[in-house]
Protein backbone atom coordinates (compact mmCIF):
# COMPACT_ATOMS: atom_id res chain seq x y z
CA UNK A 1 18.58 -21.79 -8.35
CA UNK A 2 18.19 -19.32 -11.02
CA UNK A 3 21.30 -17.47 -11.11
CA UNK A 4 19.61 -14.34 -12.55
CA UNK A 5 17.31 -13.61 -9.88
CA UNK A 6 20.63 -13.72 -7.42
CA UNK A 7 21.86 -10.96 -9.87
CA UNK A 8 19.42 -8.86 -10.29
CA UNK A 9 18.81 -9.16 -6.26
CA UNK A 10 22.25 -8.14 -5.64
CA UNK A 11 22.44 -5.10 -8.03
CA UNK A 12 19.31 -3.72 -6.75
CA UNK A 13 20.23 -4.62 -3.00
CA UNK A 14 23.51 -2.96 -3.59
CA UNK A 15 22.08 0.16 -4.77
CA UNK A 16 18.99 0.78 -2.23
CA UNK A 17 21.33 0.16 0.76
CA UNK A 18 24.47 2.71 -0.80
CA UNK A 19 21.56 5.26 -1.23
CA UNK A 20 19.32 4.66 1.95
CA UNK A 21 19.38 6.99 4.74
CA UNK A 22 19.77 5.24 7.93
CA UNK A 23 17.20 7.01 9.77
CA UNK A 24 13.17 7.27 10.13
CA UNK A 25 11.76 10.49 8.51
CA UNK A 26 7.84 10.74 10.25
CA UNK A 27 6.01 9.66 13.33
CA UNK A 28 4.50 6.47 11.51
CA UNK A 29 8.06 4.62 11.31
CA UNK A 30 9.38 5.49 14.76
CA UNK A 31 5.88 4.29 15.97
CA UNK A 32 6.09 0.74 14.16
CA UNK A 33 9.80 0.69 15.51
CA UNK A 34 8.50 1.26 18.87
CA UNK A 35 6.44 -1.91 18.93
CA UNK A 36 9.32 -4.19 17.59
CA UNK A 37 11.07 -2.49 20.04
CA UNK A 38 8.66 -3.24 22.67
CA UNK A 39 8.24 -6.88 21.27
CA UNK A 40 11.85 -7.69 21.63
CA UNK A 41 12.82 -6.06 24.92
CA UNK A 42 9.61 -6.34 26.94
CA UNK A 43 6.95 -8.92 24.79
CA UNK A 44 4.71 -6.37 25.21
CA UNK A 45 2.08 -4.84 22.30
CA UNK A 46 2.56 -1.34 23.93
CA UNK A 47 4.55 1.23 22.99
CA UNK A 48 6.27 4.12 24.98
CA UNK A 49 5.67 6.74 22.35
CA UNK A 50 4.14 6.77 18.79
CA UNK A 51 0.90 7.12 16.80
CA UNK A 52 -2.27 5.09 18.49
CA UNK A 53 -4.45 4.94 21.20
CA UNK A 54 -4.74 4.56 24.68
CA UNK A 55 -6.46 1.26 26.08
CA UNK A 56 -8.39 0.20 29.14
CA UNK A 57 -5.52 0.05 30.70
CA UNK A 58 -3.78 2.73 30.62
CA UNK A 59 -1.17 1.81 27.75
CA UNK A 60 -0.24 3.32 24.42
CA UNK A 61 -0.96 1.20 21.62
CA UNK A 62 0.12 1.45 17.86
CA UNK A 63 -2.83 2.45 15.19
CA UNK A 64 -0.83 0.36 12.78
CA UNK A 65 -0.98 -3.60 11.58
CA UNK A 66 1.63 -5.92 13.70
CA UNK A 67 2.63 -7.48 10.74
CA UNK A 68 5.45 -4.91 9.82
CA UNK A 69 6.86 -4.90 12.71
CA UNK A 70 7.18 -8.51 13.91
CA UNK A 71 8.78 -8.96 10.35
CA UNK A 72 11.41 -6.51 10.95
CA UNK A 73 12.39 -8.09 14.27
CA UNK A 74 15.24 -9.91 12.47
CA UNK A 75 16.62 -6.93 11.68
CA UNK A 76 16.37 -5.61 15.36
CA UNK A 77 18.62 -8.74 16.57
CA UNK A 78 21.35 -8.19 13.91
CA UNK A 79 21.74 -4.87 15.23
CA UNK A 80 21.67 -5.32 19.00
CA UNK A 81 24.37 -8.13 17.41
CA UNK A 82 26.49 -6.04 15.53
CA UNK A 83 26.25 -3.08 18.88
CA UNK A 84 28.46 -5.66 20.87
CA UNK A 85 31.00 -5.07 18.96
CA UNK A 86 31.42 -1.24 18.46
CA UNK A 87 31.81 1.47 20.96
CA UNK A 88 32.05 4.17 18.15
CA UNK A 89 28.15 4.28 18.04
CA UNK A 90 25.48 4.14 20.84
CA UNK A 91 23.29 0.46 20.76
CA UNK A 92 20.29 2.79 20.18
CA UNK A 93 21.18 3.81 16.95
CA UNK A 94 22.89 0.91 15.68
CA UNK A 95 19.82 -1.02 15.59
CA UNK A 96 17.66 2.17 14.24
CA UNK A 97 19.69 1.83 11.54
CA UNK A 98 19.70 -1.84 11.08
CA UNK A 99 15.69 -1.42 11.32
CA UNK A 100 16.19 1.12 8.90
CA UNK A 101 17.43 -1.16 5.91
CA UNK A 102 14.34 -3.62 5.85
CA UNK A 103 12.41 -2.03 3.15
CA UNK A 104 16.22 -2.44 1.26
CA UNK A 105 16.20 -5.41 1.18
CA UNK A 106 12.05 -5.81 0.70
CA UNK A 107 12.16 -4.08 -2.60
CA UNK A 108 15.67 -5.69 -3.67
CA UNK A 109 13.05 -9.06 -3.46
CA UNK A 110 10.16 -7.20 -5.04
CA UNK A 111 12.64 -6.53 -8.36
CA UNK A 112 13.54 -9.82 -8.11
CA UNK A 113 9.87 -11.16 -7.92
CA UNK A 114 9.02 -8.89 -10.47
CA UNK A 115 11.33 -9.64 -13.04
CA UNK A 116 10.78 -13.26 -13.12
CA UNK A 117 6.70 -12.34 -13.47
CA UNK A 118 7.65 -10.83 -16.70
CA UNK A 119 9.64 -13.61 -18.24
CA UNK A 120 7.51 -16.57 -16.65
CA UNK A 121 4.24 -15.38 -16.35
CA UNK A 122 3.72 -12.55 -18.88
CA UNK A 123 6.13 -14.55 -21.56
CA UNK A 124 8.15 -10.93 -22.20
CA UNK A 125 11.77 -11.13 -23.36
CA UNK A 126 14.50 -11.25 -21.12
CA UNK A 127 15.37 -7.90 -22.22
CA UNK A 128 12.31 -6.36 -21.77
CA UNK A 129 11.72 -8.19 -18.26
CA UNK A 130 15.34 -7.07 -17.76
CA UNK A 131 14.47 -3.54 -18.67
CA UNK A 132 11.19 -3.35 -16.98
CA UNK A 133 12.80 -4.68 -13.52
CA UNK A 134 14.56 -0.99 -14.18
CA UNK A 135 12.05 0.72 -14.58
CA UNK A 136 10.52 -0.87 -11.34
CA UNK A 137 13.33 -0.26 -9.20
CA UNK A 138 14.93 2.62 -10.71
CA UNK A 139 12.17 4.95 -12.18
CA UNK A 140 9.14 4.65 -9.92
CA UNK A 141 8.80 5.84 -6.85
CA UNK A 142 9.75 2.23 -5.25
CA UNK A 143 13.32 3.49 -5.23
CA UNK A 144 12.84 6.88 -2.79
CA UNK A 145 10.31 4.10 -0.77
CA UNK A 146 13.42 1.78 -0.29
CA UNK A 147 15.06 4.09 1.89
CA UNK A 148 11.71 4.48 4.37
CA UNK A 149 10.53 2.36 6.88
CA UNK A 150 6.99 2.34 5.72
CA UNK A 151 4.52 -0.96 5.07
CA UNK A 152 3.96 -0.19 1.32
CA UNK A 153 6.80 -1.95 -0.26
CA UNK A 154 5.76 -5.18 1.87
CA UNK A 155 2.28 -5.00 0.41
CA UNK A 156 4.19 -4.61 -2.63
CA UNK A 157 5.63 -7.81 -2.11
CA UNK A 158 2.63 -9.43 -1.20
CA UNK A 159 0.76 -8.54 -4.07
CA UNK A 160 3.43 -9.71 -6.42
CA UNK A 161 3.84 -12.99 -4.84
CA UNK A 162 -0.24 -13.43 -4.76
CA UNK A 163 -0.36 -12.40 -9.01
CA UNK A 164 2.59 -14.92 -9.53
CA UNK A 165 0.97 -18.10 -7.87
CA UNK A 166 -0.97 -20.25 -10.03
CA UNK A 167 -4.03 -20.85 -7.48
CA UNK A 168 -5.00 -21.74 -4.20
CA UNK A 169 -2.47 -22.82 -1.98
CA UNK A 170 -0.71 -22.31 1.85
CA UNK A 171 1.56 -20.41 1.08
CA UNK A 172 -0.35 -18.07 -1.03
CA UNK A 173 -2.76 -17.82 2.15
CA UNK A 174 -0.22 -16.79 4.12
CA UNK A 175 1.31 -14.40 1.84
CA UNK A 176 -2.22 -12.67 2.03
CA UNK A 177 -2.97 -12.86 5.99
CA UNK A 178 0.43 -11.51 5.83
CA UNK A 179 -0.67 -8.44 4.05
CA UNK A 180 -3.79 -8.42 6.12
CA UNK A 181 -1.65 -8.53 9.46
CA UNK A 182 0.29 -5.74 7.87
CA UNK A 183 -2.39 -3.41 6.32
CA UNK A 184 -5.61 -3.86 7.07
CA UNK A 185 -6.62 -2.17 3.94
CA UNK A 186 -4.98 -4.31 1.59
CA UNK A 187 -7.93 -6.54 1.50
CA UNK A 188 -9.89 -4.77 -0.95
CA UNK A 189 -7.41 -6.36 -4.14
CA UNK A 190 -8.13 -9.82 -2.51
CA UNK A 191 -11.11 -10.06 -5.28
CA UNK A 192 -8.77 -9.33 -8.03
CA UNK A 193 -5.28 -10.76 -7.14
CA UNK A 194 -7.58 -14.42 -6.69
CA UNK A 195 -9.46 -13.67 -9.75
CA UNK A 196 -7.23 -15.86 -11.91
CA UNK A 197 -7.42 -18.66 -9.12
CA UNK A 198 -11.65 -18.90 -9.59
CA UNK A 199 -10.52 -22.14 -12.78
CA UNK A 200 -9.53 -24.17 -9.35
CA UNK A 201 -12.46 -23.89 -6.90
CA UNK A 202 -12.72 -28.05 -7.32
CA UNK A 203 -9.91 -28.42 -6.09
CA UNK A 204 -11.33 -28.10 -2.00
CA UNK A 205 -8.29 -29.36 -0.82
CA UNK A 206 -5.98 -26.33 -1.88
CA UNK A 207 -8.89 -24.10 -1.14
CA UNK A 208 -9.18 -25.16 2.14
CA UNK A 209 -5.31 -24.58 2.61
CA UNK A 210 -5.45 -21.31 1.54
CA UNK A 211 -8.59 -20.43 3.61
CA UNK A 212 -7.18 -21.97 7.00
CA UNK A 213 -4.39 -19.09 7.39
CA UNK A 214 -6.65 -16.05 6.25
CA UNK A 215 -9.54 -17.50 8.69
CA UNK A 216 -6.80 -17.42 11.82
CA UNK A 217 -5.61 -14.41 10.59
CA UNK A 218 -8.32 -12.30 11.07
CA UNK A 219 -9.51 -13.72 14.07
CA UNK A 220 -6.43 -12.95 14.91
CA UNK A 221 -6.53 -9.26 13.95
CA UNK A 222 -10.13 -9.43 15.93
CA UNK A 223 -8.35 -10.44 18.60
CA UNK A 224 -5.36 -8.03 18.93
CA UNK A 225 -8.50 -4.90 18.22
CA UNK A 226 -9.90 -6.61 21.35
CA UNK A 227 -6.78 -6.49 23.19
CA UNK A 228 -5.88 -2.93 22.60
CA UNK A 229 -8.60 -0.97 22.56
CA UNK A 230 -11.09 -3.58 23.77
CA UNK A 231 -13.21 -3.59 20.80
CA UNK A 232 -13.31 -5.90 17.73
CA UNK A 233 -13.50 -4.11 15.18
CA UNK A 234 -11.60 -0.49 16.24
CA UNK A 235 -8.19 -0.70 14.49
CA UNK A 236 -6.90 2.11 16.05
CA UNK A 237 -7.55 5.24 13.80
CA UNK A 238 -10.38 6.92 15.74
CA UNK A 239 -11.65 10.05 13.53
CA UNK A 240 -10.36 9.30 10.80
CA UNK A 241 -12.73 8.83 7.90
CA UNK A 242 -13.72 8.77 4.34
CA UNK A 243 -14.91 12.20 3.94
CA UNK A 244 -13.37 13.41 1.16
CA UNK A 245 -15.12 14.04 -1.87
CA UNK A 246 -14.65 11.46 -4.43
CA UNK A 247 -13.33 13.73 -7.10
CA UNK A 248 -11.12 15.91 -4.88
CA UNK A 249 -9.10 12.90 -4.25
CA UNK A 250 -9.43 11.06 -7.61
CA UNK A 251 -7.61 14.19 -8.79
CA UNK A 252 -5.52 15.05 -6.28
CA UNK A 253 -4.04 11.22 -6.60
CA UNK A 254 -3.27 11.80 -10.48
CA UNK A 255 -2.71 14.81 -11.68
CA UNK A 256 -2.53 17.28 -8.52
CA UNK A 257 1.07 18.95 -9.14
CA UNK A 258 2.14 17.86 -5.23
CA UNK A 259 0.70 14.50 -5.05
CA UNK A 260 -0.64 13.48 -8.67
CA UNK A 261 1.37 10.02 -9.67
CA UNK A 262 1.48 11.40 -13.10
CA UNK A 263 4.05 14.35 -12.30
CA UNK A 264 6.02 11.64 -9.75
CA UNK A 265 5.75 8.92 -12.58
CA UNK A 266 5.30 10.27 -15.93
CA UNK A 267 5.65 6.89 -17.61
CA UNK A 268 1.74 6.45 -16.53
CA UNK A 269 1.13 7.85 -20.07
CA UNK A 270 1.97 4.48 -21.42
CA UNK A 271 0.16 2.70 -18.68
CA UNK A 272 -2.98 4.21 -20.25
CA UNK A 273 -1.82 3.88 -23.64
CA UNK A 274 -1.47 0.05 -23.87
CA UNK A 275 -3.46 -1.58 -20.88
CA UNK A 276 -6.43 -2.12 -23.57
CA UNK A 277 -4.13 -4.01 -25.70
CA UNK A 278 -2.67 -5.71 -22.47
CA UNK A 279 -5.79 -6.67 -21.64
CA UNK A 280 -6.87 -7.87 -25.03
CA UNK A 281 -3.73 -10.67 -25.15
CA UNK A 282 -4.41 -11.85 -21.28
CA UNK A 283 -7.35 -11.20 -20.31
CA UNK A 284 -6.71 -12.73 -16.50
CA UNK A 285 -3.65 -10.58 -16.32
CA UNK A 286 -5.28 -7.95 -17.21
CA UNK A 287 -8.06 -7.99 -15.00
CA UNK A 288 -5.49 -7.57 -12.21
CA UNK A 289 -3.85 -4.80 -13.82
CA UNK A 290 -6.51 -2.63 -13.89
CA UNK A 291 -8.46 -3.68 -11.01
CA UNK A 292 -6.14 -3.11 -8.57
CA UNK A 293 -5.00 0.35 -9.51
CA UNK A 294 -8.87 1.40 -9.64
CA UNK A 295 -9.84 -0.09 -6.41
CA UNK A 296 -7.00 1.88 -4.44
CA UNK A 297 -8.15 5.05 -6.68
CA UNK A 298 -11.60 4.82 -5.36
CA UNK A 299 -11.00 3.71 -1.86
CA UNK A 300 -8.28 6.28 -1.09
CA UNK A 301 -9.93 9.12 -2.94
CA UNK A 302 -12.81 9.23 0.04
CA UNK A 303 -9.97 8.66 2.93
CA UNK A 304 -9.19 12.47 4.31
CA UNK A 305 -5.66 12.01 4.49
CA UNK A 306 -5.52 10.93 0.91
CA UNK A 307 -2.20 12.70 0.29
CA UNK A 308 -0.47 10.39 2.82
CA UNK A 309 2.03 13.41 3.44
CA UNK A 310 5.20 13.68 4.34
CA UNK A 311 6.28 10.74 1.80
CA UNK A 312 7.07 10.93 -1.49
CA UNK A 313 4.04 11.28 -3.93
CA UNK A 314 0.85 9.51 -3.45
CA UNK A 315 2.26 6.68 -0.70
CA UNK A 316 -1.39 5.01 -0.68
CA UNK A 317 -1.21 4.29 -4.59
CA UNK A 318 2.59 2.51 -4.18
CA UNK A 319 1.33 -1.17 -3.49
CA UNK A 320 -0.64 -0.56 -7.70
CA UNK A 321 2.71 0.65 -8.97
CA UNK A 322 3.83 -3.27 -10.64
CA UNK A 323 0.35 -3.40 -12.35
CA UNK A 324 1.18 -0.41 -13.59
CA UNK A 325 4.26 -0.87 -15.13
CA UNK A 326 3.55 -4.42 -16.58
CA UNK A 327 1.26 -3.33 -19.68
CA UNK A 328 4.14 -0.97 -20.51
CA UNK A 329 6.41 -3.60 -21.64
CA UNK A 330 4.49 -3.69 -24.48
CA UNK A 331 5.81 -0.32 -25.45
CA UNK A 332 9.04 -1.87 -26.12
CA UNK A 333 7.50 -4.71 -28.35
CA UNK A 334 6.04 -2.54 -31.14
CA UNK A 335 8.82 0.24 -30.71
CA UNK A 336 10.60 -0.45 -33.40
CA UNK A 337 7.76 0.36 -36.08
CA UNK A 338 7.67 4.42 -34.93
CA UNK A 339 9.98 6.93 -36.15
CA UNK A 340 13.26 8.36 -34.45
CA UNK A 341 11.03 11.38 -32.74
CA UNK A 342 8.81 9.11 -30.97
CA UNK A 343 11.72 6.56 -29.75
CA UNK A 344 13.48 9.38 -28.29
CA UNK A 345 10.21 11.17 -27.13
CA UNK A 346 9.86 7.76 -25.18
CA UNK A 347 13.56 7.59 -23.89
CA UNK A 348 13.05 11.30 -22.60
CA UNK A 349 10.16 10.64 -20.74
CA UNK A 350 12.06 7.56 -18.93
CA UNK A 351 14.87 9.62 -17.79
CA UNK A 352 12.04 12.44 -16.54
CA UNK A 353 11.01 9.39 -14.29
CA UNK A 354 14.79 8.50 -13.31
CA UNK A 355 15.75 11.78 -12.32
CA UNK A 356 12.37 12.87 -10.48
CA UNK A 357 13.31 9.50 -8.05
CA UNK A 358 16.87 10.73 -8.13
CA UNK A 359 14.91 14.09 -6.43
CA UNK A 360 12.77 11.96 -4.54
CA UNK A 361 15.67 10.62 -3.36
CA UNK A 362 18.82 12.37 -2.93
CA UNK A 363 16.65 15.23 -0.47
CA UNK A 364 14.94 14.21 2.61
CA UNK A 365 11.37 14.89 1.59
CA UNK A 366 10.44 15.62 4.92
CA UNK A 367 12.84 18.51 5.13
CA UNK A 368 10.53 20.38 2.11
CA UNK A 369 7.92 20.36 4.43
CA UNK A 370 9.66 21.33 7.21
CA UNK A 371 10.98 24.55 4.88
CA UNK A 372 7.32 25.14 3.65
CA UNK A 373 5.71 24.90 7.10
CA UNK A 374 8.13 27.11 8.78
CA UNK A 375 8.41 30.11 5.97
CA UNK A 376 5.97 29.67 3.09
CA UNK A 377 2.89 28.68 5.72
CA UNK A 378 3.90 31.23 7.88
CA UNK A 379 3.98 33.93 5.37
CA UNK A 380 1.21 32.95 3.48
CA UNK A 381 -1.10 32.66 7.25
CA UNK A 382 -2.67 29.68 5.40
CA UNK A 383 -5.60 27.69 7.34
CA UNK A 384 -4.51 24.54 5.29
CA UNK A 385 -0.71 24.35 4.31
CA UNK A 386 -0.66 20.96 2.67
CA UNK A 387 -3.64 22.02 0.50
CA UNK A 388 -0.84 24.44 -1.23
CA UNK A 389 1.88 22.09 -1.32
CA UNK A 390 -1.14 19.34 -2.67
CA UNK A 391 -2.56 21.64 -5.83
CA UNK A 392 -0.11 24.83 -5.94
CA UNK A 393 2.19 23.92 -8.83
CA UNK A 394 5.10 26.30 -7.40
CA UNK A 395 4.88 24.32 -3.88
CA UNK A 396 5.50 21.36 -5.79
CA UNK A 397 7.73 18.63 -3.84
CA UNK A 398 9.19 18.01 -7.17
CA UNK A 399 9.85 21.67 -7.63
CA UNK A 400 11.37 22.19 -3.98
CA UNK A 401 13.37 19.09 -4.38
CA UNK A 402 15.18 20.20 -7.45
CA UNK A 403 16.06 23.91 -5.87
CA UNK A 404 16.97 21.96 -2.44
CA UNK A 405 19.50 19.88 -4.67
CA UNK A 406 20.94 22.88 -6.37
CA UNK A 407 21.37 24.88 -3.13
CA UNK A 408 23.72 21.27 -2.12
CA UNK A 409 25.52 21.68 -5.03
CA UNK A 410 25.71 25.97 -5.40
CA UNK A 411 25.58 26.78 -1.59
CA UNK A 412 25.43 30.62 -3.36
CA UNK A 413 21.68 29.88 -4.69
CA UNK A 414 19.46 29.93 -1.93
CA UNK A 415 15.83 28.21 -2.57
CA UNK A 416 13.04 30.05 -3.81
CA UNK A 417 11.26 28.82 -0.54
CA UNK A 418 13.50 31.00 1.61
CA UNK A 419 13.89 34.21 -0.93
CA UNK A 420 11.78 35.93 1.27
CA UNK A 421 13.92 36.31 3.92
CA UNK A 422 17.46 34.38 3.42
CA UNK A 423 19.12 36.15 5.66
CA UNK A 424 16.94 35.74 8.74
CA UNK A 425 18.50 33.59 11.55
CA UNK A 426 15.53 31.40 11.12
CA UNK A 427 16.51 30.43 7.83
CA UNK A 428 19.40 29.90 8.24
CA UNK A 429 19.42 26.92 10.45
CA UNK A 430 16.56 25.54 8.31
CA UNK A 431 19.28 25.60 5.27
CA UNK A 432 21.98 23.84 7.43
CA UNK A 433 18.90 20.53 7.37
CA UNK A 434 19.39 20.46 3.32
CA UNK A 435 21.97 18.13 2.44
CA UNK A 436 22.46 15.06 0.68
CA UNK A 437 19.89 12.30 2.16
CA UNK A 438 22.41 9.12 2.03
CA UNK A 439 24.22 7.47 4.96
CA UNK A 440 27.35 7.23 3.66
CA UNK A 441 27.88 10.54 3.38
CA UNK A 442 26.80 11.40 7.24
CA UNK A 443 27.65 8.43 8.69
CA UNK A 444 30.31 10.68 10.79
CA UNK A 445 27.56 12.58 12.02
């Protein structure tokens, strides 16, 4: 047992859970708590309320992969566990919150997994893995995702596991029908995360290992489309499409002012600056590193909910974030042959990152929206609010988020979002919803 890993687990653990929120923020979590409610208390697929589609038979069904949800079933006992002994709180939201700390505990593995990537697999230092399981946790958006209860930090996982393994095996099949079970989506990096495994095709025992859990698992998934909606291949998502037009949603991904990953993760500039060279020293690495970000680029650019609002940046592009971030720890190799103005250029744009997660995080980002929907749309009579809040630099989240954080800490400044009318009755009960976003500070309420 390497004694470092338990560290670095506990630190990040430790800090996700004292900063979570203890409660769901959009439709898409309730509705994937819903079905491991409904698996638990009823082993039934159907849900009473939530996102999906009605079947043949009359039942609502989720839109979203099972996978998620049978995962966080643990979680569901402990709570319905820990409800017998406290009459302070109802059961109900007990176990909501119980639920609630999965991803906590997902991405305290994911720094874990990623740190020992670094040091084992990509032969960086200990204090650059060190520092780059930071910059993971800490100064990407995978710290505001902690607190939600949405699938992207399990792909997360999934991926990382997949680029650590050597080749074909069974576990690294099930780590993928995993995914699969979970998003459905997530099988368009299968070509790359394998790539490095093509050296082993003669070895048909291990590939046959690895296909045997993938093959059940999507007849499986066929199977489950057939059983809600009573087709194979409807997952659930009726009209939605890829419709959008490539570039709209290539640049509304990266550099859109409400959604672009470059404003939530500025440290992208040295993504782009030494991937060439990353590639250059490992080629099979590298591959991955840029395949995977450019394949969830072009894919999500057509879908026309590219955005993937109400989260916190662009939530489709999380599961890339690690491939990402790995080329930068190059950055730190050769840092020591520029001058003091670049070093602390570089330091600078790392605590931009830290302290636009802090945002991301301290604020429910769905209250923003609520705000902007209910006095900026109104005013404004647009026909498409989100497009304002996507490309409008002074709708920014980022920007809302930091005046949202100063009204907590001046109540006398009121946010720029409700200038218009801060007196109105309105408004004022919308300014009572903006308060610090962590548990332990409303665990009373």
């Amino acid at each position: 047992m390497d004694f470092r890993l338990i560290k670095v687990f506990l630190i990040f653990f430790s800090f996700y859970f004292l900063t979570a929120s203890g409660h769901f923020y959009v439709g898409d979590e309730v509705t994937r708590y819903q079905l491991t409610k409904s698996i638990v208390e009823k082993g039934s697929f159907s849900i009473e309320m939530g996102y999906g589609m009605k079947s043949v038979d009359g039942r609502l069904y989720s839109k979203y992969g099972i996978g998620y949800s049978i995962l966080s079933i643990p979680n569901y006992l402990i709570g319905k566990f820990i409800a017998r002994f406290t009459k302070r709180y109802d059961e109900e939201k007990i176990v909501l919150f119980s639920v609630s700390t999965f991803n906590q505990f997902i991405t305290a593995v994911c720094c874990c997994l990623f740190f020992i990537t670094c040091l084992k697999k990509l032969n960086y230092s200990y204090n650059t893995s060190l520092l780059l399981t930071f910059i993971f946790g800490l100064f990407s958006p995978i710290w505001p995702y902690s607190k939600t209860f949405f699938t992207e930090p399990l792909i997360v996982l999934c991926f990382l596991l997949l680029f650590f393994f050597d080749g074909f095996s069974f576990i690294s099949g099930i780590v993928l029908s995993v995914a699969l079970l979970t998003r459905i989506d997530s099988l368009i990096a299968f070509p790359f995360l394998v790539y490095r495994y093509r050296k082993k095709w003669q070895n048909k025992k291990h590939v046959l290992f690895f296909f045997l859990p993938l093959t059940l698992t999507i007849g499986l998934l066929l199977y489950y489309n057939f059983y809600r909606f009573n087709s194979l291949f409807e997952f659930g998502y009726g009209e939605e499409s890829f419709s959008t037009p490539i570039w709209n949603g290539m640049y509304g991904l990266i550099f859109s002012s409400g959604k672009g990953l470059l404003w939530y993760m500025p440290i992208l500039i040295f993504y782009f600056i030494f991937v060439k060279k990353f590639y250059e020293l490992n080629r099979e690495y590298g591959v991955v590193c840029i395949g995977i970000p450019l394949i969830y680029l072009l894919f999500f650019s057509r879908w026309n909910l590219w955005g993937g609002d109400l989260s916190w940046g662009p939530r489709y592009l999380i599961p890339t974030i690690p491939f990402l971030i790995f080329p930068v720890g190059l950055c730190f190799s050769v840092i020591k042959r520029y001058n003091t103005i670049f070093v602390f250029f570089i330091v600078l744009i790392f605590l931009i990152c830290l302290f636009i997660q802090f945002l991301g995080t301290a604020v429910n980002f769905h209250t923003y929206t609520d705000l902007f929907y209910a006095v900026e749309g109104r005013n404004l009579n647009a026909s498409d609010p989100l497009a304002l809040i996507h490309f409008l630099p002074e709708y920014s989240p980022i920007r809302g988020h930091f005046q949202m954080l100063k009204f907590v800490l001046f109540k006398n400044y009121c946010p720029t979002i409700l200038n218009s009318s801060c007196s109105n009755e309105v408004n004022k009960k919308l300014k009572e919803k903006i308060k610090l976003d962590f548990w332990i500070l409303n665990i009373r309420k």
